[in-house]
N, C-alpha and C. Protein backbone atom coordinates (compact mmCIF):
# COMPACT_ATOMS: atom_id res chain seq x y z
N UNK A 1 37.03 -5.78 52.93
CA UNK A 1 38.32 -5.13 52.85
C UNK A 1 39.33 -5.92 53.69
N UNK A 2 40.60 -6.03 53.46
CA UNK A 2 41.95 -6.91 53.62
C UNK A 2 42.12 -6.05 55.17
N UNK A 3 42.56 -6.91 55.96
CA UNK A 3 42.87 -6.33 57.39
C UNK A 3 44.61 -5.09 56.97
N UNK A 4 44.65 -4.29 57.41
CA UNK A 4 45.78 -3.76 57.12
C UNK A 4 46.99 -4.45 58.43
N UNK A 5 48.37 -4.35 57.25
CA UNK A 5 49.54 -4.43 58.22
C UNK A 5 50.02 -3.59 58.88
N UNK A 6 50.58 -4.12 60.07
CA UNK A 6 51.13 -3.12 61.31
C UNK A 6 51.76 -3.77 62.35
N UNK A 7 53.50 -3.81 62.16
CA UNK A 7 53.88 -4.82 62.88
C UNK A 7 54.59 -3.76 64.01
N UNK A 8 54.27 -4.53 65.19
CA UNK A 8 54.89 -4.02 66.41
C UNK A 8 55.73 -4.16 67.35
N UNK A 9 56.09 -3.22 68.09
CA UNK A 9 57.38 -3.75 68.84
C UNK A 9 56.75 -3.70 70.46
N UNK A 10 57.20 -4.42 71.37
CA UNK A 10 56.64 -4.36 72.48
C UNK A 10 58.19 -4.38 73.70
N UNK A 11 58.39 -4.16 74.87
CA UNK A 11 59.29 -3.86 75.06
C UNK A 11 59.09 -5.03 76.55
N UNK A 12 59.63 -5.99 77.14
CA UNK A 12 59.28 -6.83 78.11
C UNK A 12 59.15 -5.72 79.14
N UNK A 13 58.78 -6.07 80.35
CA UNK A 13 58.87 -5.06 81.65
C UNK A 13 57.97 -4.14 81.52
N UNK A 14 57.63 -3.35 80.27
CA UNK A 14 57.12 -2.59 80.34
C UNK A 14 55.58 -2.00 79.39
N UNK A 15 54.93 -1.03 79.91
CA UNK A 15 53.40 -0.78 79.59
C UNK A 15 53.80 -0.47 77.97
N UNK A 16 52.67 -1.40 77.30
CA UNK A 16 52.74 -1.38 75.95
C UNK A 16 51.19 -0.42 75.53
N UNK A 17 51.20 0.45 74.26
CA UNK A 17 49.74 1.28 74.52
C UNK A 17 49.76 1.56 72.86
N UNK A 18 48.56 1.44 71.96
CA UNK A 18 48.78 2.01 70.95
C UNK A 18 47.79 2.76 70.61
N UNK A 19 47.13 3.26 69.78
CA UNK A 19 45.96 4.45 69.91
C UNK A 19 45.64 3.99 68.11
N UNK A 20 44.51 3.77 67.79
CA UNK A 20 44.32 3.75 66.15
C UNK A 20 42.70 4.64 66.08
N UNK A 21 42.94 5.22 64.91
CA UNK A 21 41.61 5.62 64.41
C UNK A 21 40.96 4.72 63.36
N UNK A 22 39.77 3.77 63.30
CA UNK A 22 39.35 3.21 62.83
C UNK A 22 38.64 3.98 61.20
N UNK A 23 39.06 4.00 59.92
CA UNK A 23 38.40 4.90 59.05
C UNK A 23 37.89 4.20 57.96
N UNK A 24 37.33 4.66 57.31
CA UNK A 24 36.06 3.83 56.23
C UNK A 24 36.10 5.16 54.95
N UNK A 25 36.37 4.62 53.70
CA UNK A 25 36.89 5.58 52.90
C UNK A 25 37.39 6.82 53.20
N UNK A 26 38.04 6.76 53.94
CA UNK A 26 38.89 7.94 54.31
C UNK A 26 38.64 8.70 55.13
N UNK A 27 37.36 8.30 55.93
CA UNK A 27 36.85 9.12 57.17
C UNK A 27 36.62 8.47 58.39
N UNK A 28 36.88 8.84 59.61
CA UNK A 28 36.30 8.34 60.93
C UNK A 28 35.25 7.51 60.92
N UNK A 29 35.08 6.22 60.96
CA UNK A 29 34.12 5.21 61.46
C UNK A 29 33.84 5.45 62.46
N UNK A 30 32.41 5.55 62.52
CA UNK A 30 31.81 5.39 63.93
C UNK A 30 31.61 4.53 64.19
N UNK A 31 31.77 3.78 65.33
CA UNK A 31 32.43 2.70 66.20
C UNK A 31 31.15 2.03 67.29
N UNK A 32 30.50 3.16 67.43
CA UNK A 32 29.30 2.96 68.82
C UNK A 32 28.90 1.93 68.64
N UNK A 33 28.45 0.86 69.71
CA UNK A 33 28.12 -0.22 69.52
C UNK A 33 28.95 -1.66 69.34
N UNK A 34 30.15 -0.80 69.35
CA UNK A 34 31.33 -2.08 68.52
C UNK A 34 31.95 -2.47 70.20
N UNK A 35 32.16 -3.45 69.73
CA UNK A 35 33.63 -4.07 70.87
C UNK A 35 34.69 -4.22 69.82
N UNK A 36 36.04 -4.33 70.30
CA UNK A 36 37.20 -4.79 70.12
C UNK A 36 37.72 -5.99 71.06
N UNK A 37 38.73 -6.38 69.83
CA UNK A 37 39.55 -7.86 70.64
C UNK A 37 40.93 -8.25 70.09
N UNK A 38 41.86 -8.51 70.57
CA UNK A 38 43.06 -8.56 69.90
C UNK A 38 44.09 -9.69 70.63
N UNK A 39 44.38 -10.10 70.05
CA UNK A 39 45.29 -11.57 70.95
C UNK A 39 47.26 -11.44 70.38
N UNK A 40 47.73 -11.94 70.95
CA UNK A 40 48.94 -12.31 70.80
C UNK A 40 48.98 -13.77 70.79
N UNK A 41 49.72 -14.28 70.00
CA UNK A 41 49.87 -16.23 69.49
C UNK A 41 51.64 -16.25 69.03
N UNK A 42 51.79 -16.99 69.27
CA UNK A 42 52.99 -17.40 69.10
C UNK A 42 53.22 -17.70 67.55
N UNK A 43 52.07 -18.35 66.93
CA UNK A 43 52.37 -18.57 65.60
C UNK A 43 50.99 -18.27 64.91
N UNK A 44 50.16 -17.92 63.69
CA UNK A 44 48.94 -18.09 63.60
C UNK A 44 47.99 -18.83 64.01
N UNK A 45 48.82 -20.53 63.93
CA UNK A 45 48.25 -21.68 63.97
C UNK A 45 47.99 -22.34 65.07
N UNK A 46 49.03 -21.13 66.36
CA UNK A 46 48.95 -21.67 67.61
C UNK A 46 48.00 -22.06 68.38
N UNK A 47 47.07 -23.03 68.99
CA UNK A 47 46.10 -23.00 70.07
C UNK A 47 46.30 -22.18 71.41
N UNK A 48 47.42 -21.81 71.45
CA UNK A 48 47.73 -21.36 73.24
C UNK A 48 47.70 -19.92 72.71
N UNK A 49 47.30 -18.64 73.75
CA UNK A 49 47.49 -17.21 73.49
C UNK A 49 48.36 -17.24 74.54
N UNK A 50 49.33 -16.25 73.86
CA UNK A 50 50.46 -15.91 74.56
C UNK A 50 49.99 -14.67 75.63
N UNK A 51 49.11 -13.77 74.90
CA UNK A 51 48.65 -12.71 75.63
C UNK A 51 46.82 -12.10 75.24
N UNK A 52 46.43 -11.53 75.65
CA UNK A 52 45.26 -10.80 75.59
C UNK A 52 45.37 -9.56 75.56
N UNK A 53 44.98 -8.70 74.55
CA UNK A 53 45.23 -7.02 74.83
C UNK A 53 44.15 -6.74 75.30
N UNK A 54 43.98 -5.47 75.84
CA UNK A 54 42.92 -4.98 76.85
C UNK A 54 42.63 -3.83 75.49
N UNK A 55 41.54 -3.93 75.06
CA UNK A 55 41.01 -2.98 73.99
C UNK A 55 40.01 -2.44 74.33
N UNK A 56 39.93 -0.67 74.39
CA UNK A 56 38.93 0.31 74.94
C UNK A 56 38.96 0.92 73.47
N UNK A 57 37.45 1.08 73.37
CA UNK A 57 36.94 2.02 72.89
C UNK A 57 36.86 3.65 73.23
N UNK A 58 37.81 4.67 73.23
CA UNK A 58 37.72 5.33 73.83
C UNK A 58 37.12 6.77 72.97
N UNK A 59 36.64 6.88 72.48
CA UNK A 59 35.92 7.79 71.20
C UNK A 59 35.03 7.04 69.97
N UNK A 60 34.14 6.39 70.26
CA UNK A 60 33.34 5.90 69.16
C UNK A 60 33.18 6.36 67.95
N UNK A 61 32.39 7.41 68.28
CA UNK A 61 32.01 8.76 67.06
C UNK A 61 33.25 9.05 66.24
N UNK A 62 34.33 9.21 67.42
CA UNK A 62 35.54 9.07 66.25
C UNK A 62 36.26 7.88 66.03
N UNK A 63 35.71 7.06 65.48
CA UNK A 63 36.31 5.67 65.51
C UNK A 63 37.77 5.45 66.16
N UNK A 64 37.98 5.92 67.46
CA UNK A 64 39.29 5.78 68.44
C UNK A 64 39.10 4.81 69.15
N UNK A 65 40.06 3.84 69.42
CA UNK A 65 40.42 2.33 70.14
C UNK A 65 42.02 2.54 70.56
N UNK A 66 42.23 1.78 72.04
CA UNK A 66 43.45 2.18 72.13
C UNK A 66 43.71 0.16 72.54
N UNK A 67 44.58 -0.61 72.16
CA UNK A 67 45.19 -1.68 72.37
C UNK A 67 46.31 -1.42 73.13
N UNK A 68 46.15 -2.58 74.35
CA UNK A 68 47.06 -2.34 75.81
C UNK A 68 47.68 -3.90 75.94
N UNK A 69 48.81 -3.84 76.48
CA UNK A 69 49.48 -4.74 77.47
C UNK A 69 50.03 -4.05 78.49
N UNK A 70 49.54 -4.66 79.77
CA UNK A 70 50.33 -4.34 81.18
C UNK A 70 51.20 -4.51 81.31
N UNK A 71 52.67 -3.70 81.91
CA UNK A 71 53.86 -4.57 81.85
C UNK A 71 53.78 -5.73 82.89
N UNK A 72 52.67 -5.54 83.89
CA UNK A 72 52.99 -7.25 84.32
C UNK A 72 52.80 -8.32 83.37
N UNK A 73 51.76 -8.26 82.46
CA UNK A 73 51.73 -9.16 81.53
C UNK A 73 52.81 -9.18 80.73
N UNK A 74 53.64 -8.28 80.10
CA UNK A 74 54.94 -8.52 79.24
C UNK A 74 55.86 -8.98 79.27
N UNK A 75 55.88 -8.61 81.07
CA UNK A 75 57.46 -9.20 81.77
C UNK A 75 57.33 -10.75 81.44
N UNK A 76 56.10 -11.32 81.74
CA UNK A 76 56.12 -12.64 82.13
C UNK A 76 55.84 -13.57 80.37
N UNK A 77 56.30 -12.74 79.12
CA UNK A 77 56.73 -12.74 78.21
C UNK A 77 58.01 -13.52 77.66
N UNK A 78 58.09 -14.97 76.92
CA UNK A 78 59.38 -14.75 76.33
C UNK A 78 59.75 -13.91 75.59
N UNK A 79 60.67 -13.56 75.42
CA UNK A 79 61.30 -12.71 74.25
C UNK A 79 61.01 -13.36 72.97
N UNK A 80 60.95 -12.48 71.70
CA UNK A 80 61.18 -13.60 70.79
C UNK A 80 59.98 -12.43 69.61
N UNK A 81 59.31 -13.51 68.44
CA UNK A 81 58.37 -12.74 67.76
C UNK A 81 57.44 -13.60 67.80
N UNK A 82 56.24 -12.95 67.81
CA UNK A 82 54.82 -13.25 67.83
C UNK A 82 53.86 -12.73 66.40
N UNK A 83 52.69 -13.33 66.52
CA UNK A 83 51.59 -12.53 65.43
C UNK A 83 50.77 -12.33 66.65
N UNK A 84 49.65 -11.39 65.91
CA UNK A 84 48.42 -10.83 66.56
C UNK A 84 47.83 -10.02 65.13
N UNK A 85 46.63 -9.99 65.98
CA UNK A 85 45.69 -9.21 65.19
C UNK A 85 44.48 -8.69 66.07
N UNK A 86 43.76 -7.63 65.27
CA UNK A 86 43.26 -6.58 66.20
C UNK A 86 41.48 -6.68 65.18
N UNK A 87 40.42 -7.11 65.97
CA UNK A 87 39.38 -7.13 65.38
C UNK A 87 38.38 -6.50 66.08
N UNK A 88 37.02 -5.92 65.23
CA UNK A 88 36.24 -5.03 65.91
C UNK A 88 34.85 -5.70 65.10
N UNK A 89 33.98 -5.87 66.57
CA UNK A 89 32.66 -6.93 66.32
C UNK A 89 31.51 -6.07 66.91
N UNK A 90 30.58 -6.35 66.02
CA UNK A 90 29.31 -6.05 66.59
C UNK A 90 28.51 -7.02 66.12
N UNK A 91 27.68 -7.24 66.90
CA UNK A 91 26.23 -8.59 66.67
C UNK A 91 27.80 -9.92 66.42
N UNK A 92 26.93 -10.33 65.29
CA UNK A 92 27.75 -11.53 65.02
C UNK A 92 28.47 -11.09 63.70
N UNK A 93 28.80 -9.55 63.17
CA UNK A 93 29.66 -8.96 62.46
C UNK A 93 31.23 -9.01 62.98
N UNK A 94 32.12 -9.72 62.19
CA UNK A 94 33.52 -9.35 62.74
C UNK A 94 34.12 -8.91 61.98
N UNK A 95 34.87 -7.73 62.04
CA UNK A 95 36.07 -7.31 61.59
C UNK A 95 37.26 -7.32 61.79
N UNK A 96 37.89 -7.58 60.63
CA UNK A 96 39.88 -7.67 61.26
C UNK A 96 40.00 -6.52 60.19
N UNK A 97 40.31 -5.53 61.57
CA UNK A 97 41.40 -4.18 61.08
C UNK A 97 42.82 -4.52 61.14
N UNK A 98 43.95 -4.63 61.40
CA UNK A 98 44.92 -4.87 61.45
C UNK A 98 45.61 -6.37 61.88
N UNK A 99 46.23 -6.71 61.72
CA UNK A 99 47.56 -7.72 61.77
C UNK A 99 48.75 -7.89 61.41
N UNK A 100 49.84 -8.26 62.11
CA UNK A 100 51.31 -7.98 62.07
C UNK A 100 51.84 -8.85 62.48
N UNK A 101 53.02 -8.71 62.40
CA UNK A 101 54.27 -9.40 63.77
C UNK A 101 54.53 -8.52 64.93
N UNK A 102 54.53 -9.12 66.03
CA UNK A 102 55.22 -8.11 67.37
C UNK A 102 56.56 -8.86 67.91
N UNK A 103 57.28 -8.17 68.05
CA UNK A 103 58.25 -8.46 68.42
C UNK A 103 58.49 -7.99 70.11
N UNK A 104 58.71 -8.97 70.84
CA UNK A 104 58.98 -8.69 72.06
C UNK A 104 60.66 -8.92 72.42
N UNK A 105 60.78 -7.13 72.81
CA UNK A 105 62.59 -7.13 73.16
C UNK A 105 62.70 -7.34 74.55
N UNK A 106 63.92 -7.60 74.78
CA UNK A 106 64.61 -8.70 76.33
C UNK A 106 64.47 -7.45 77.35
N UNK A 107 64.10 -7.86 78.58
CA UNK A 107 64.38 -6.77 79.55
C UNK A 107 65.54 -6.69 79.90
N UNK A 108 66.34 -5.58 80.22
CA UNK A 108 67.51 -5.90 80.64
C UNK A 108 67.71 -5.60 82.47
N UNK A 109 66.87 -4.31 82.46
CA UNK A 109 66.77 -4.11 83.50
C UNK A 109 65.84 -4.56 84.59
N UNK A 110 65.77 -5.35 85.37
CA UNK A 110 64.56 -5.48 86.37
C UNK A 110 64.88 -6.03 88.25
């Protein structure tokens, strides 16, 4: 199955958090056993990661994952747009659930 789209906005300065339910014909995937991993790149093709999301499993049984950036990590962010994508592995099984564009907006305040 095709990773689904989901493009995001991230805000510099500050804690970025998203919450997904992972589902499999239309129902909660159970997850147990799985890790998650999700990167930020500047371009697909980029070698350098711009960022690392911090991905918890936080409900297996109900296929719940929440994808994080710290705002210390954001601040130190150019502005600008990025890709990423969000994959979930077990053994040497990988999955790509989602991928998008993120867009990171300017801090104004700091």
């Amino acid at each position: 199955m095709a990773a689904g789209k989901y493009n995001i906005r991230i805000d510099q300065g500050s804690d970025f958090s998203i919450q997904l339910t992972v589902k499999e014909s239309g129902s909660a995937k159970n997850i147990t056993g799985y890790s998650a991993r999700a990167q930020l790149r500047s371009s697909v093709t980029s070698s350098s990661i711009t960022a690392t999301f911090t991905c918890t499993i936080t409900n297996a049984a109900q296929g719940i994952l929440t994808m994080a950036l710290p705002a210390a990590t954001t601040t130190n962010i150019t502005p600008g747009n990025y890709v990423y994508d969000l994959e979930i592995v077990t053994g040497s099984a990988v999955q790509r659930l989602i991928e998008g564009t993120a867009t990171l907006r300017a801090e104004v305040t700091r």
